[in-house]
C-alpha atoms as a PDB file:
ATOM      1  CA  UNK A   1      12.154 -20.904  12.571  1.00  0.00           C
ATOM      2  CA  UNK A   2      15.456 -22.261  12.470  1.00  0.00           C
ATOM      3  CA  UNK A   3      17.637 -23.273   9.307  1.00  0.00           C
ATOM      4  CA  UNK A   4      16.542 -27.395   9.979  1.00  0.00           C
ATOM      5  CA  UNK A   5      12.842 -26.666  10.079  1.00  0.00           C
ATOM      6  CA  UNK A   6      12.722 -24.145   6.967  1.00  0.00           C
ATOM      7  CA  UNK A   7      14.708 -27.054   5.504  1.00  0.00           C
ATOM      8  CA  UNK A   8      12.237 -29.729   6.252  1.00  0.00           C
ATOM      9  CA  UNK A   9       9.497 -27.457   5.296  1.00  0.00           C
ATOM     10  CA  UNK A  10      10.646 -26.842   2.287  1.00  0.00           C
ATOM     11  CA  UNK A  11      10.695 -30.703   1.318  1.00  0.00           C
ATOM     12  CA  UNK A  12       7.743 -31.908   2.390  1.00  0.00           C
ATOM     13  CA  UNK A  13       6.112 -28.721   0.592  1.00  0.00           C
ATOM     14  CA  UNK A  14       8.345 -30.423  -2.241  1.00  0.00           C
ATOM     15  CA  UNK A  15       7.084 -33.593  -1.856  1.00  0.00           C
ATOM     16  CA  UNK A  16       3.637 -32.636  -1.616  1.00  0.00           C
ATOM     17  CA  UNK A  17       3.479 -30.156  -4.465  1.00  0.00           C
ATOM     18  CA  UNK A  18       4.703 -33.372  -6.860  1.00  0.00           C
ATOM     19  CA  UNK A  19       1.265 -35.058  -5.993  1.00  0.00           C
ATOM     20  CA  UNK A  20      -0.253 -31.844  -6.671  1.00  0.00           C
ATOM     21  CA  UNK A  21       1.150 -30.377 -10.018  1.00  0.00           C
ATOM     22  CA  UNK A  22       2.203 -33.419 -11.537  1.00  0.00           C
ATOM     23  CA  UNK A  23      -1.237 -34.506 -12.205  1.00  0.00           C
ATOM     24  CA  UNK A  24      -2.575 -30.862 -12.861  1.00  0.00           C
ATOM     25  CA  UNK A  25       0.382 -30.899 -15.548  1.00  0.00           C
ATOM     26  CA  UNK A  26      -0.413 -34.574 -16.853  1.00  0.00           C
ATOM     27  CA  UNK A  27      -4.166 -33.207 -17.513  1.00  0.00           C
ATOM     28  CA  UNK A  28      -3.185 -30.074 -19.756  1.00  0.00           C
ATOM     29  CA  UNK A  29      -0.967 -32.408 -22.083  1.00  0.00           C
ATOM     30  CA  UNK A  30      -3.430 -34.825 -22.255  1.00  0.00           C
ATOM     31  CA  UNK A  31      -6.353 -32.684 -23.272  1.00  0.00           C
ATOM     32  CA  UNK A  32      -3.540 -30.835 -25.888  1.00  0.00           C
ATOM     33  CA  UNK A  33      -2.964 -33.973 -27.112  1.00  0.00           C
ATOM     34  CA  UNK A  34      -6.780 -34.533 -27.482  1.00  0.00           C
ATOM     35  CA  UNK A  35      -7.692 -31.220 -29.226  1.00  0.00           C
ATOM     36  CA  UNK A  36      -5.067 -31.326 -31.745  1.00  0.00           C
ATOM     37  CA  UNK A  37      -5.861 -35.295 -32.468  1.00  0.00           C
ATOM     38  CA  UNK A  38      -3.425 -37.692 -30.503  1.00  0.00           C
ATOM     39  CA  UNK A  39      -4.613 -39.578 -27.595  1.00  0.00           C
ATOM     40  CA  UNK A  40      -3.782 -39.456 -24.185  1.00  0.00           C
ATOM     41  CA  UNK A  41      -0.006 -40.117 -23.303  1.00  0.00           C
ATOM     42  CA  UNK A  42      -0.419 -40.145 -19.779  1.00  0.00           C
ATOM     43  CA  UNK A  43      -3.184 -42.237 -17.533  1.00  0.00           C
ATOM     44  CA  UNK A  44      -2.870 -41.701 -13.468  1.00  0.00           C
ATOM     45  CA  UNK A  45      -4.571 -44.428 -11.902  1.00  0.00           C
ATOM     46  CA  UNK A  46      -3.010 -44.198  -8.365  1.00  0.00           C
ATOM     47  CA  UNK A  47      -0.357 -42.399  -6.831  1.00  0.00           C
ATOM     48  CA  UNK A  48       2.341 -44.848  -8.294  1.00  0.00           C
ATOM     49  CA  UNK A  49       1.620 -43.478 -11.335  1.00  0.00           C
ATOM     50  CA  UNK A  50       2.615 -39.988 -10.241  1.00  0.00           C
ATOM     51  CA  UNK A  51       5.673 -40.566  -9.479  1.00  0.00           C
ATOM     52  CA  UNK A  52       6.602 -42.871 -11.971  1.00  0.00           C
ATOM     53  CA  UNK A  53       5.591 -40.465 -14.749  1.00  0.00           C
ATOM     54  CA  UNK A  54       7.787 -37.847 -12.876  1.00  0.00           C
ATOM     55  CA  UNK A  55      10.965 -39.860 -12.366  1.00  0.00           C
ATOM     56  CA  UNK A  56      10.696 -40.777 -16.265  1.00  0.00           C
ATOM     57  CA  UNK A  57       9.498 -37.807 -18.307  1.00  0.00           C
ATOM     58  CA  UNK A  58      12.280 -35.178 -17.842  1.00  0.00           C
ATOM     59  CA  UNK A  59       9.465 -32.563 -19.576  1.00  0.00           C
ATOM     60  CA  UNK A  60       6.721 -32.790 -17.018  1.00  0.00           C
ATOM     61  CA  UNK A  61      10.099 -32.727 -14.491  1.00  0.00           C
ATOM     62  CA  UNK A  62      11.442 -29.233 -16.395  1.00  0.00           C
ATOM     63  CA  UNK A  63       7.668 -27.863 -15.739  1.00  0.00           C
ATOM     64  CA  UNK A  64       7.362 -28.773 -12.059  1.00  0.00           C
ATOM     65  CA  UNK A  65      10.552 -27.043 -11.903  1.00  0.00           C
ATOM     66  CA  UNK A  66       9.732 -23.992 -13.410  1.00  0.00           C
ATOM     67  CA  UNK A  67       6.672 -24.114 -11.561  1.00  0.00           C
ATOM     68  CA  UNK A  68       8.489 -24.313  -8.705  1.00  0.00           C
ATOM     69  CA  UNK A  69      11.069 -21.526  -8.691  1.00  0.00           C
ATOM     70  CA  UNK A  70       7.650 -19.357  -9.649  1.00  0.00           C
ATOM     71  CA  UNK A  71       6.227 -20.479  -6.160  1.00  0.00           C
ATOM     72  CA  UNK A  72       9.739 -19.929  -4.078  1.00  0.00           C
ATOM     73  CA  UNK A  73      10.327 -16.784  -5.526  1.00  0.00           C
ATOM     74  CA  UNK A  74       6.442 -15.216  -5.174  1.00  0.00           C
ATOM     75  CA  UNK A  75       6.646 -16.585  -1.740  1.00  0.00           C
ATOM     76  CA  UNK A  76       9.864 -14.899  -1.310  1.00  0.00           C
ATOM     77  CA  UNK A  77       8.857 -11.977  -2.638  1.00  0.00           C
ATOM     78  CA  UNK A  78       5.960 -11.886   0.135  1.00  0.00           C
ATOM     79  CA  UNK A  79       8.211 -12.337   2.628  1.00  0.00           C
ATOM     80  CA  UNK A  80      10.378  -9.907   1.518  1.00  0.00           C
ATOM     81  CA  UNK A  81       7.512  -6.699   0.986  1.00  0.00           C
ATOM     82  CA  UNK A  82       6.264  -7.957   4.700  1.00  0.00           C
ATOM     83  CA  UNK A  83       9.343  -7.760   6.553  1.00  0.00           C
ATOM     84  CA  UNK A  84      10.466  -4.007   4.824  1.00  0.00           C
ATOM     85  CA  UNK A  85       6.850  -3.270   5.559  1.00  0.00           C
ATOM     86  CA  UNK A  86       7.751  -3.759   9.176  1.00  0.00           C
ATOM     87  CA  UNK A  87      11.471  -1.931   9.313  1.00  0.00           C
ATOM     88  CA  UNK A  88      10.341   0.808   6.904  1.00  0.00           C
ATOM     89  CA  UNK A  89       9.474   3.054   9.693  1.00  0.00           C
ATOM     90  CA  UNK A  90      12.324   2.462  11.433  1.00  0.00           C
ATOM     91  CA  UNK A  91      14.432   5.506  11.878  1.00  0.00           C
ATOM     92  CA  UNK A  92      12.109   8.248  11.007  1.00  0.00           C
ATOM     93  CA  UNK A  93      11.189  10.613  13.561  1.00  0.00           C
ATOM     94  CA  UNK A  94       7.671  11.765  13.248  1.00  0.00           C
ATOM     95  CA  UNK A  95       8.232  14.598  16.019  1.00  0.00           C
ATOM     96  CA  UNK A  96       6.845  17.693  15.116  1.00  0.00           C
ATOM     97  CA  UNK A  97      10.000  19.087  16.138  1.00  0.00           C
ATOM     98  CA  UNK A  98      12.809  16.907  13.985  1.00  0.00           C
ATOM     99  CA  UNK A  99      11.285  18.910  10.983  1.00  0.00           C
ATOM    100  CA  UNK A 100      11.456  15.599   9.027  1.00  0.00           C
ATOM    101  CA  UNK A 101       8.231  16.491   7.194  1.00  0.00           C
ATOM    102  CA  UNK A 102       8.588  20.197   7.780  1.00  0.00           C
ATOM    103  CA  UNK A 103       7.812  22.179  10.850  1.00  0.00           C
ATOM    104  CA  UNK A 104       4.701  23.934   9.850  1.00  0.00           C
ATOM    105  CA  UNK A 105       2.095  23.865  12.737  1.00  0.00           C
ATOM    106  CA  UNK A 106      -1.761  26.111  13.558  1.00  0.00           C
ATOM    107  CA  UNK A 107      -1.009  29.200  15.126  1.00  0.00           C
ATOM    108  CA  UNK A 108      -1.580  29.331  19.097  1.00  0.00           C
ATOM    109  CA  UNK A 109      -3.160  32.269  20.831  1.00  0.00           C
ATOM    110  CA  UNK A 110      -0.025  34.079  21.576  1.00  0.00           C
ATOM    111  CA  UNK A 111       1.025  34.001  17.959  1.00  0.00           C
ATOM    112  CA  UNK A 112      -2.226  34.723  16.897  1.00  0.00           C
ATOM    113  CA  UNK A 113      -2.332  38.226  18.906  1.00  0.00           C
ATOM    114  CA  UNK A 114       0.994  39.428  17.041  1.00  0.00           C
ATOM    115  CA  UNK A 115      -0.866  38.875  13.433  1.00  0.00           C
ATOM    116  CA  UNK A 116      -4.503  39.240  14.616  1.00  0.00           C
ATOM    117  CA  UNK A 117      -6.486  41.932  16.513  1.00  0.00           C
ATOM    118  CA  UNK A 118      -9.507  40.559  18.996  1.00  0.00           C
ATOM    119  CA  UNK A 119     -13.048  42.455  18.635  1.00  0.00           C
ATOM    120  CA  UNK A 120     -11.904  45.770  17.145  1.00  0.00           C
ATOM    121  CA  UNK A 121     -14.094  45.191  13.826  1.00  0.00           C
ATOM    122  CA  UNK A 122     -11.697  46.609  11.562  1.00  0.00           C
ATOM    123  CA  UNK A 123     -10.553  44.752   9.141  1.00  0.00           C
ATOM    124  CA  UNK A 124     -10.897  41.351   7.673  1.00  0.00           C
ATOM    125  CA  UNK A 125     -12.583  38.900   9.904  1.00  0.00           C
ATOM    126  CA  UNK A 126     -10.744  35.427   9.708  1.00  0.00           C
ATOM    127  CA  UNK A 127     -12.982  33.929  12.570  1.00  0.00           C
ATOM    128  CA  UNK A 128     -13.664  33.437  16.188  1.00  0.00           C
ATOM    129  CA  UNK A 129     -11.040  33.022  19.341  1.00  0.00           C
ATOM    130  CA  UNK A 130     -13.417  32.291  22.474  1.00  0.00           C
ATOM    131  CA  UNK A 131     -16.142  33.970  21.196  1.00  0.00           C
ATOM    132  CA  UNK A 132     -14.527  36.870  20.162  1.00  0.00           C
ATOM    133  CA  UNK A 133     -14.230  38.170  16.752  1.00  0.00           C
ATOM    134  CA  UNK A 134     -10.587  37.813  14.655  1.00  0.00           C
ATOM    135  CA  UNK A 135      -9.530  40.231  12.052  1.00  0.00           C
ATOM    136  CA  UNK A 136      -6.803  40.917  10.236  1.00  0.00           C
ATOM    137  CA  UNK A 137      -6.326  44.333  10.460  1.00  0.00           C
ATOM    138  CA  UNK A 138      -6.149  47.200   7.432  1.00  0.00           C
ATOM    139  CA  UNK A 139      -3.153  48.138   8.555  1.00  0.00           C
ATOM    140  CA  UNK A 140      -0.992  45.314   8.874  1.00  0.00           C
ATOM    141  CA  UNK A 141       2.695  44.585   7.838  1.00  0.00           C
ATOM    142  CA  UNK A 142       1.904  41.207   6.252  1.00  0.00           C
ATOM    143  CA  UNK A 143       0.454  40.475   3.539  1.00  0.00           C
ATOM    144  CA  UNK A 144      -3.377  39.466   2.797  1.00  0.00           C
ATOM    145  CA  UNK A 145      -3.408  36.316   1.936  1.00  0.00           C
ATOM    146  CA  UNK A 146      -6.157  33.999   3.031  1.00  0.00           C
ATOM    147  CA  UNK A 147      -7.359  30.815   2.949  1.00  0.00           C
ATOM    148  CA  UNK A 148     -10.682  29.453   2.375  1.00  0.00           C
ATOM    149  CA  UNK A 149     -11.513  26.128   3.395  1.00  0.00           C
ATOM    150  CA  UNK A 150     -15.273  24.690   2.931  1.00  0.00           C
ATOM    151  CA  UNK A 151     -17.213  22.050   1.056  1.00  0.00           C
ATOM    152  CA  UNK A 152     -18.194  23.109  -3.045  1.00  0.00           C
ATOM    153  CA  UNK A 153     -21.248  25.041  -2.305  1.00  0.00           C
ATOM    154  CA  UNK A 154     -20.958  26.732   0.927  1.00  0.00           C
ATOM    155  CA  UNK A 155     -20.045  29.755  -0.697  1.00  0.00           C
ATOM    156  CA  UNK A 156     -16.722  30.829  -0.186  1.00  0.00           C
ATOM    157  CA  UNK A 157     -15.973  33.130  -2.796  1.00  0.00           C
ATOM    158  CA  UNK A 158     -19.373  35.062  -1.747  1.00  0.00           C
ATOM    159  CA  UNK A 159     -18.466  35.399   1.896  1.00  0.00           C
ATOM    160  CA  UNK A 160     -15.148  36.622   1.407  1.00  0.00           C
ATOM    161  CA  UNK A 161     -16.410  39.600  -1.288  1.00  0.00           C
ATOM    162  CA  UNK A 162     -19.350  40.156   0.852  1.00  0.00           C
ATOM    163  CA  UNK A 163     -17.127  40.845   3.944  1.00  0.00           C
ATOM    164  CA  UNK A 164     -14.419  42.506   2.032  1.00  0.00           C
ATOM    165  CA  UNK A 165     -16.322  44.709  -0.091  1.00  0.00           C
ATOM    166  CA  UNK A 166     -18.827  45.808   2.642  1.00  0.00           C
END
């Protein structure tokens, strides 16, 4: 959209939004006045009325206006999260490799045989490689540290004793 149409936009939503909060405005004094025992200072009859009641009453002119700078600047403000929602991206590399959110990665086989032993049974199995039993051996250089991952219930504490201990 060019500068001429957000201009013209922006007074016909004007425009419009005088026919629409004026009255809405008008309403809430009136029943004010009601409740705490005047009568009704302002009667809309047509659409005359509206604008006649806004080109006189600088108050109901001071509210519109408030009202108005709420509605530019929430509308603004939507603009504004939706357009950094669409640049905020922009410029970070989500390679694996650019070690923009670390450069941590699951071990492939060849790594895995440096750490690991394949069917030898001694040890601490971790799991299966092709159908073939992983441990880590008693004898290693690193340390024993393992994780356990698994739902609450499956038992995870039990298997590892049970396999450790056995």
């Amino acid at each position: 959209m060019n500068n001429i149409s957000k201009n013209k936009l922006f007074i016909i939503l004007s425009i419009t939004s005088i026919f629409i909060i004026v009255p809405i405005i008008c309403t809430i004094e009136n029943q004010i006045n009601i409740v705490f025992g005047g009568s009704e200072k302002y009667i809309i009859e047509n659409i005359f009325d509206i604008l006649i009641i806004f080109f006189t009453d600088i108050k109901v002119v001071f509210i519109w206006s408030v009202i108005q700078i709420i509605l530019f600047l929430l509308i603004y403000t939507i603009r504004f999260t939706i357009k950094n929602y669409k640049i905020e991206n922009k410029g970070i590399n989500f390679k694996s490799d650019d070690g923009t959110f670390g450069t941590a990665n699951w071990m492939n086989e060849k790594e895995l045989l440096n750490s690991f032993e394949l069917e030898t049974g001694d040890g601490l199995i971790v799991g299966k490689l092709n159908n073939k039993i992983v441990t880590l051996p008693n004898d290693t250089l690193h340390n024993k540290n393992v994780a356990i991952f698994g739902a609450s219930g499956s038992k995870k504490s039990r298997r590892i004793c049970y396999t450790k201990y056995s």
